[in-house]
PDB file of N, CA and C in Angstrom:
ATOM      1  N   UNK A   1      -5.856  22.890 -31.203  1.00  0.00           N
ATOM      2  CA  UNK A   1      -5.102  21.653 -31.223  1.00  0.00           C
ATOM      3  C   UNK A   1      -3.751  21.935 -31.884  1.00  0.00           C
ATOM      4  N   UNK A   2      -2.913  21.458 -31.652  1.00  0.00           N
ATOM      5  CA  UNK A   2      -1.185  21.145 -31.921  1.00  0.00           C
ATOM      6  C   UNK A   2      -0.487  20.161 -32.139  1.00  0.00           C
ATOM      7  N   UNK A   3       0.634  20.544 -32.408  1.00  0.00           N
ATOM      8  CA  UNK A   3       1.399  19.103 -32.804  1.00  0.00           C
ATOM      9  C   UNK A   3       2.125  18.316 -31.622  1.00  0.00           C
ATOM     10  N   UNK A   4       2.984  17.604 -31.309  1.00  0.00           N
ATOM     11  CA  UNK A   4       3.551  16.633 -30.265  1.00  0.00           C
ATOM     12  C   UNK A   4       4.506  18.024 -30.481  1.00  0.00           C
ATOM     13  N   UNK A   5       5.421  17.921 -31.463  1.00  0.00           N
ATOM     14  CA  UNK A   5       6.705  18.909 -31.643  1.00  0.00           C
ATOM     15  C   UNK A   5       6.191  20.150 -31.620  1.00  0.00           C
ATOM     16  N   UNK A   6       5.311  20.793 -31.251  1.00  0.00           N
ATOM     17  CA  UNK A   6       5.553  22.155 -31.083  1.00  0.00           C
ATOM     18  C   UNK A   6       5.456  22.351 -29.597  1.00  0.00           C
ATOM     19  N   UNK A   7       4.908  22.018 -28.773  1.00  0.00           N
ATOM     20  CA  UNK A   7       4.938  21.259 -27.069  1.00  0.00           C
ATOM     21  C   UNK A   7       6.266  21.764 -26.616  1.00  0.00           C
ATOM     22  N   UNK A   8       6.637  22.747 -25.722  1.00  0.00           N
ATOM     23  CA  UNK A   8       7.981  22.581 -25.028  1.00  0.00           C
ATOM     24  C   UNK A   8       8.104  21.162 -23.764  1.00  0.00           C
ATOM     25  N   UNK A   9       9.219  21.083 -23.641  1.00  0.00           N
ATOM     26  CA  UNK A   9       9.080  19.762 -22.743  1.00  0.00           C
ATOM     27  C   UNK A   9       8.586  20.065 -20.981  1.00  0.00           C
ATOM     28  N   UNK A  10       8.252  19.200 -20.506  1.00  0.00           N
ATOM     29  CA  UNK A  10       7.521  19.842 -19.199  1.00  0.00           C
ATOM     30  C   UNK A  10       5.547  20.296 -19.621  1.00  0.00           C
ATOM     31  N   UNK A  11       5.220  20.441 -20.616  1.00  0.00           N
ATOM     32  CA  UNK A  11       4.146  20.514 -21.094  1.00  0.00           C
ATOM     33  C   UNK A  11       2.957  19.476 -20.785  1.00  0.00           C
ATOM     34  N   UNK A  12       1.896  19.587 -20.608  1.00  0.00           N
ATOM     35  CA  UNK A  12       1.323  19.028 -19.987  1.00  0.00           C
ATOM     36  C   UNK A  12       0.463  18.832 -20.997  1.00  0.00           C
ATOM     37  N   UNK A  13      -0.615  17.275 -21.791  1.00  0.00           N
ATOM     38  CA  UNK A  13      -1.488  17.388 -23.097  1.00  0.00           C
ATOM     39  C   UNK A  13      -2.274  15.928 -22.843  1.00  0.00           C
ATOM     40  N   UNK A  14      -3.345  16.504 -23.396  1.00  0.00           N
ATOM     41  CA  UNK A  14      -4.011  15.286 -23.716  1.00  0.00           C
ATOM     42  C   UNK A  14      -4.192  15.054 -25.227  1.00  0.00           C
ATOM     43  N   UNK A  15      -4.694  13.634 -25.252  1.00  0.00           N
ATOM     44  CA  UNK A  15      -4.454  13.276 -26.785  1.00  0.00           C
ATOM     45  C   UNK A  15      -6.033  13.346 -27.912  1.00  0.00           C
ATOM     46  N   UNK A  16      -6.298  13.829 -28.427  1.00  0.00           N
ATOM     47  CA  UNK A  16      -8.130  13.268 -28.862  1.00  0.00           C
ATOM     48  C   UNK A  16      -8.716  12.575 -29.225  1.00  0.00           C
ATOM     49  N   UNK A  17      -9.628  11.854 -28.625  1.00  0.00           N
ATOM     50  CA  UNK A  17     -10.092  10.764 -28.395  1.00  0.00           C
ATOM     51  C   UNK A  17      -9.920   9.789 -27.974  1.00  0.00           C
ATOM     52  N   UNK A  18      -9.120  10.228 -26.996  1.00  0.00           N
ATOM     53  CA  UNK A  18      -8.540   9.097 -25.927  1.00  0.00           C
ATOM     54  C   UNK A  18      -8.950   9.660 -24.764  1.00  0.00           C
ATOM     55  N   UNK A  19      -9.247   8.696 -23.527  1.00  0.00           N
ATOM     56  CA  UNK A  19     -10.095   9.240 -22.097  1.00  0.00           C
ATOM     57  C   UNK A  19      -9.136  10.584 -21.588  1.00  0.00           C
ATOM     58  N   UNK A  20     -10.273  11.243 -21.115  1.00  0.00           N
ATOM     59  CA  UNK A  20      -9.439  12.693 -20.687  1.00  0.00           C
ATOM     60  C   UNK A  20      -8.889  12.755 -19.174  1.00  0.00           C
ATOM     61  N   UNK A  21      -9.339  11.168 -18.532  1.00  0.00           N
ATOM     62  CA  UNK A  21      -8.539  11.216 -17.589  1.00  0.00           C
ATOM     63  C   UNK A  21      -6.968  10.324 -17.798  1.00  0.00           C
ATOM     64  N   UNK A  22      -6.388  11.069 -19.016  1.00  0.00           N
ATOM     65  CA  UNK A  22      -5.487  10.058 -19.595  1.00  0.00           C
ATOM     66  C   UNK A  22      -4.446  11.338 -19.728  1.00  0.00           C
ATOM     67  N   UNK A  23      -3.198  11.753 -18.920  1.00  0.00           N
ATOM     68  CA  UNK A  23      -2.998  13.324 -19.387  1.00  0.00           C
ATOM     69  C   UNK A  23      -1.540  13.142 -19.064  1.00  0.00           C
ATOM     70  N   UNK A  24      -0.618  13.328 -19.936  1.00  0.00           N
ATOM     71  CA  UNK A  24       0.540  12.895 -21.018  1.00  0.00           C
ATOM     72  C   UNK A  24       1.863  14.165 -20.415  1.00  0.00           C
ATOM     73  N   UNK A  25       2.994  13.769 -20.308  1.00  0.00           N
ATOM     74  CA  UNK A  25       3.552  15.090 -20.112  1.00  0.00           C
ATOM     75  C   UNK A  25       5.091  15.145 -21.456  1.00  0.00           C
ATOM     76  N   UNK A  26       5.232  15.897 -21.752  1.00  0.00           N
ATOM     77  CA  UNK A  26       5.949  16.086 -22.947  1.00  0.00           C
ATOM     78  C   UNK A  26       7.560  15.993 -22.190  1.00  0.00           C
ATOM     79  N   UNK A  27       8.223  14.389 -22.473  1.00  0.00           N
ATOM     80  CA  UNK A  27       9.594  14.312 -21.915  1.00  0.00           C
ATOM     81  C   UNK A  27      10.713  14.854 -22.294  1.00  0.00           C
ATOM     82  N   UNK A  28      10.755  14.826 -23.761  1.00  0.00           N
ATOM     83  CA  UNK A  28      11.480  15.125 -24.945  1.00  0.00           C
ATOM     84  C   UNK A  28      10.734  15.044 -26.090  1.00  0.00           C
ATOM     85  N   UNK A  29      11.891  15.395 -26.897  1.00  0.00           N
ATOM     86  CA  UNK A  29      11.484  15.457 -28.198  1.00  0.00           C
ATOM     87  C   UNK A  29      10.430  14.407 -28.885  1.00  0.00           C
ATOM     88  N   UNK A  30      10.545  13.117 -28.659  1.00  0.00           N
ATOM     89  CA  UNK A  30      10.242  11.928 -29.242  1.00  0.00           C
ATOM     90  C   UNK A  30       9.686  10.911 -27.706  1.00  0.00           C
ATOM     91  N   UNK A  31       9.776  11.965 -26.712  1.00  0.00           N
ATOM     92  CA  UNK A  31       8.912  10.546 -25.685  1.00  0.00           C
ATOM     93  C   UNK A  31       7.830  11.643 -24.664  1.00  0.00           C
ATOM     94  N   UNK A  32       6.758  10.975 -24.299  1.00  0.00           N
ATOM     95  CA  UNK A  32       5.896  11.526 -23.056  1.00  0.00           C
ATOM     96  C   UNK A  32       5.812  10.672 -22.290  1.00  0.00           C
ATOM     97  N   UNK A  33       5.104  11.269 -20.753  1.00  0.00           N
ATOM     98  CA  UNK A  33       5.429   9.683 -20.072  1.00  0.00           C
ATOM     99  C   UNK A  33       4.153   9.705 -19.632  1.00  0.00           C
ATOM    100  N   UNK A  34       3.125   9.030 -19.193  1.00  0.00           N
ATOM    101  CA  UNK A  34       1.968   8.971 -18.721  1.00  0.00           C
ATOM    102  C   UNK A  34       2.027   8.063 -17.352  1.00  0.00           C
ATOM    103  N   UNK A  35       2.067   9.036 -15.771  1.00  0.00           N
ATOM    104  CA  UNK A  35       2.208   8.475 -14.932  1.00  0.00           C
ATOM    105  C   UNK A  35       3.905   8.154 -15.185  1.00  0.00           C
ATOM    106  N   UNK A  36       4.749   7.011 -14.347  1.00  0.00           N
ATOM    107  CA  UNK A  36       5.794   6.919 -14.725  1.00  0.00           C
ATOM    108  C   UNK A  36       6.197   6.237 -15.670  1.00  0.00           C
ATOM    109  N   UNK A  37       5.311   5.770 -16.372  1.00  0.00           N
ATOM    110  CA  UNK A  37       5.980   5.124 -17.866  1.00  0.00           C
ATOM    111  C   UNK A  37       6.354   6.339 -18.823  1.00  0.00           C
ATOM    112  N   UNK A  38       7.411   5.537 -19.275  1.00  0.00           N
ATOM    113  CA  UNK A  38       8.015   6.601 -20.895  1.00  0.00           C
ATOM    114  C   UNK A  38       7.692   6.268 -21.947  1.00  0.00           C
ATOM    115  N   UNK A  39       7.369   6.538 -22.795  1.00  0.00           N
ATOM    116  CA  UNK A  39       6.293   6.204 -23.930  1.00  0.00           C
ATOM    117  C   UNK A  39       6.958   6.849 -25.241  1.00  0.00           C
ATOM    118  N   UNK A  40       7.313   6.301 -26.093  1.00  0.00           N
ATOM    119  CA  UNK A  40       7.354   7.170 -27.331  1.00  0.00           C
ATOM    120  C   UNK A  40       6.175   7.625 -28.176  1.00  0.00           C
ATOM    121  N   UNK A  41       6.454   8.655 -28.813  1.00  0.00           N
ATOM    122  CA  UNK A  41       4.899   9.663 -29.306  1.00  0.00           C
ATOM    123  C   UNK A  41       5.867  10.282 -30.411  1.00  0.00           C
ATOM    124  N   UNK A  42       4.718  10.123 -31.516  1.00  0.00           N
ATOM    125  CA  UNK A  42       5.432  10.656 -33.312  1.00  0.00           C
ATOM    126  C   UNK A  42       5.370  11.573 -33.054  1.00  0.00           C
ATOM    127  N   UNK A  43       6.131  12.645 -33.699  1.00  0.00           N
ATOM    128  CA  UNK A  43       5.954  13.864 -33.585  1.00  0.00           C
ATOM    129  C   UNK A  43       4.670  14.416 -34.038  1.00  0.00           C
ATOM    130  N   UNK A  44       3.884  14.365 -35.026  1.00  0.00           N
ATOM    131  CA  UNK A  44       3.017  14.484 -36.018  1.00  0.00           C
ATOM    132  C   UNK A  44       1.532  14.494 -34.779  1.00  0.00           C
ATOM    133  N   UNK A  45       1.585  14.018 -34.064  1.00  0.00           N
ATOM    134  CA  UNK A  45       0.655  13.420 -33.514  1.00  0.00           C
ATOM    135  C   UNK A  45      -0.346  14.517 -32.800  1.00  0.00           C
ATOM    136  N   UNK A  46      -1.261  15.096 -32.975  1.00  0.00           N
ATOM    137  CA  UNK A  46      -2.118  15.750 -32.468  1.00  0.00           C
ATOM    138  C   UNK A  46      -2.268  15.931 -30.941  1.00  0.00           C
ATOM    139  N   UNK A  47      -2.300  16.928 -30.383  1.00  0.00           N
ATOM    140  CA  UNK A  47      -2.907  16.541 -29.058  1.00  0.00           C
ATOM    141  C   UNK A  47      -3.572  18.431 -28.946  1.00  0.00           C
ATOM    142  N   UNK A  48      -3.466  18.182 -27.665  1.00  0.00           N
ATOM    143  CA  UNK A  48      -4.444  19.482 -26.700  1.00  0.00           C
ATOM    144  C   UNK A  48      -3.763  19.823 -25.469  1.00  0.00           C
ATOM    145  N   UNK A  49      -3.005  20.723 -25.680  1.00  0.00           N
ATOM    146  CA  UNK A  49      -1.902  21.234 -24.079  1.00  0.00           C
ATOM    147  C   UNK A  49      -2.988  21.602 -23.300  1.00  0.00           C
ATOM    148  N   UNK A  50      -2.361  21.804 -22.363  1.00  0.00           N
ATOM    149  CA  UNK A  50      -3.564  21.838 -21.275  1.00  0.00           C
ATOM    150  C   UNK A  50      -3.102  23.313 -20.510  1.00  0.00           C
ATOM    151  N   UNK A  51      -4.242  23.945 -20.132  1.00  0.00           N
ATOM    152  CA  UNK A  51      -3.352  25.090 -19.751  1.00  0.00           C
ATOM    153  C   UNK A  51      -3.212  25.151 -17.701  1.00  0.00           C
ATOM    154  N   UNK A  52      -2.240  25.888 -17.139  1.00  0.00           N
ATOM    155  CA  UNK A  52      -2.102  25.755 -16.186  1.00  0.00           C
ATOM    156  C   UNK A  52      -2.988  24.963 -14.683  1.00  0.00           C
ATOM    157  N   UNK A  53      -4.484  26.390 -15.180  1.00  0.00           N
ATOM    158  CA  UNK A  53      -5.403  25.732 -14.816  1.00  0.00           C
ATOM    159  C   UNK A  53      -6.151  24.560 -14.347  1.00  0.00           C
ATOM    160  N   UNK A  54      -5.878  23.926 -15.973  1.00  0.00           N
ATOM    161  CA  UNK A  54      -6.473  22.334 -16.089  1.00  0.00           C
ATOM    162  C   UNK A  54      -5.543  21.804 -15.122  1.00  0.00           C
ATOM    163  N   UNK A  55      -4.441  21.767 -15.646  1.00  0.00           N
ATOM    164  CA  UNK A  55      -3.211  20.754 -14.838  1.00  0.00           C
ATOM    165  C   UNK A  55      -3.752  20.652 -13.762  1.00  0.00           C
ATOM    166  N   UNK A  56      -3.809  21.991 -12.563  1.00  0.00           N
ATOM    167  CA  UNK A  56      -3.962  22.151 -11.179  1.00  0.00           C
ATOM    168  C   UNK A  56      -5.116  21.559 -11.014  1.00  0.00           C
ATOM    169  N   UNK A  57      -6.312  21.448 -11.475  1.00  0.00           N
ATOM    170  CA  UNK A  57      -7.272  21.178 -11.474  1.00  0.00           C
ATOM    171  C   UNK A  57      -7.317  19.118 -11.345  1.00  0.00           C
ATOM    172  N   UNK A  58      -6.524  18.573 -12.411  1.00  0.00           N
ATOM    173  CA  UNK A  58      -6.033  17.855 -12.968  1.00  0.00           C
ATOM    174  C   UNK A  58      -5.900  17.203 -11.237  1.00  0.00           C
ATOM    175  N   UNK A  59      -4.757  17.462 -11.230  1.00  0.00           N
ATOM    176  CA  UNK A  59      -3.721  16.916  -9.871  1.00  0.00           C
ATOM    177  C   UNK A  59      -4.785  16.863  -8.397  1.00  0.00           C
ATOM    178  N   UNK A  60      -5.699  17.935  -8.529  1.00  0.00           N
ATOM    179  CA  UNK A  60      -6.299  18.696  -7.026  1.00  0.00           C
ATOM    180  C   UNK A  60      -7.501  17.457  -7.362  1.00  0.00           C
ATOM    181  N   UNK A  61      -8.025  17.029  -8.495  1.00  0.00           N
ATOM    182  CA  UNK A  61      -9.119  15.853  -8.414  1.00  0.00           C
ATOM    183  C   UNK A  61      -8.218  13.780  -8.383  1.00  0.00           C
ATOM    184  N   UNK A  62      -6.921  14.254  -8.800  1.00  0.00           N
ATOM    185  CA  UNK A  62      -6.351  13.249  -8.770  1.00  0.00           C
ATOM    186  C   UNK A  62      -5.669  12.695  -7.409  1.00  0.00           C
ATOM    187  N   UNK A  63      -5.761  13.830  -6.348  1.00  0.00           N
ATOM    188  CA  UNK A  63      -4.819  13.613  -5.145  1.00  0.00           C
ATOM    189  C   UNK A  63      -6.054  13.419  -4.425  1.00  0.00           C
ATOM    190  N   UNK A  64      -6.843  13.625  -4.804  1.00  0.00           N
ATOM    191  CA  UNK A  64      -8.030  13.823  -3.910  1.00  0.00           C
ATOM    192  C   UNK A  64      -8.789  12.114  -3.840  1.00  0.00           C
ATOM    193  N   UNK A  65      -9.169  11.702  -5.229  1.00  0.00           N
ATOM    194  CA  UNK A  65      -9.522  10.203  -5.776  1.00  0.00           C
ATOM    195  C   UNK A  65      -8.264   9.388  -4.666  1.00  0.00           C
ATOM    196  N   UNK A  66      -7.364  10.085  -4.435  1.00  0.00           N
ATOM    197  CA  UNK A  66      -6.125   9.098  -3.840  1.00  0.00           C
ATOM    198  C   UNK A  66      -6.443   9.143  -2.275  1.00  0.00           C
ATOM    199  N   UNK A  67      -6.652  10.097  -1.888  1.00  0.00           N
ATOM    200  CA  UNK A  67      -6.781  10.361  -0.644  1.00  0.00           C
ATOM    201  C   UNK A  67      -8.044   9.612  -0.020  1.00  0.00           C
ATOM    202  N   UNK A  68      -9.183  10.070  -0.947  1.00  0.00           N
ATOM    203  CA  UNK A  68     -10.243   9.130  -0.548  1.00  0.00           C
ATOM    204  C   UNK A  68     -10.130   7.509  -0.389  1.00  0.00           C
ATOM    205  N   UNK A  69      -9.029   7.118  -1.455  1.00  0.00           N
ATOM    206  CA  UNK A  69      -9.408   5.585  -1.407  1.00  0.00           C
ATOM    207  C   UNK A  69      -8.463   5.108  -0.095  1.00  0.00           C
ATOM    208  N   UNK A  70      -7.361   5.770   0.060  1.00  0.00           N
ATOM    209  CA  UNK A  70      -6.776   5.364   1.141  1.00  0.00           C
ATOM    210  C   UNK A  70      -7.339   5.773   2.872  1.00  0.00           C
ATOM    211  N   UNK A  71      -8.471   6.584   2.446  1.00  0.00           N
ATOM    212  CA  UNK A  71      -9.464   7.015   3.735  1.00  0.00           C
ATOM    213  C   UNK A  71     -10.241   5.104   3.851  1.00  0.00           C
ATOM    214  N   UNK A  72     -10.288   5.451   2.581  1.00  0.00           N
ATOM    215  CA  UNK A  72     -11.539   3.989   2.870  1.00  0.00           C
ATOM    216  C   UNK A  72     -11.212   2.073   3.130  1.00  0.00           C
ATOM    217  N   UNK A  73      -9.556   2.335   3.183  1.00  0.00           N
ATOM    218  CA  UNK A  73      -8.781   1.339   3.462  1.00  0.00           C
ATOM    219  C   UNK A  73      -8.663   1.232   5.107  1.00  0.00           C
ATOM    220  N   UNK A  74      -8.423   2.453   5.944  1.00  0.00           N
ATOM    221  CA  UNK A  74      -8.582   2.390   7.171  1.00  0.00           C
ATOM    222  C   UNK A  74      -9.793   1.997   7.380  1.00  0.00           C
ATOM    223  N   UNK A  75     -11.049   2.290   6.717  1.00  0.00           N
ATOM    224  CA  UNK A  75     -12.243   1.853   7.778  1.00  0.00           C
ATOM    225  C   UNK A  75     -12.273   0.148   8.116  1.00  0.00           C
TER     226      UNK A  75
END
């Protein structure tokens, strides 16, 4: 685990104990955005970078949840 400020920006984190389908991207210094909101985040603040992997992983179950629901709108 790490801090908000040690995170380069573009970084990808989740927070602990908050749902892990909840996954944060480091904007700047003082904001992340979750989805397209911009959010400010203390620096101090704990989280869990995620490593490449996860991300891809991340996106490949998230495009997928998307794809399905819009499969199930045509029927």
């Amino acid at each position: 685990m790490t801090n908000f400020q040690e995170l380069q920006i573009d970084d990808y984190f989740r927070i602990p104990g908050i749902s892990p389908r909840y996954v944060y991207k480091k904007a700047s210094s003082s904001h992340c955005t979750l989805g397209a909101a911009l959010q400010p985040i203390r620096h101090r603040t704990k989280v869990i970078r995620m490593t490449s992997t996860e991300v891809g992983d991340y996106f490949a179950d998230y495009f997928a949840a998307k794809l399905d629901f819009l499969k199930s709108l045509q029927q």
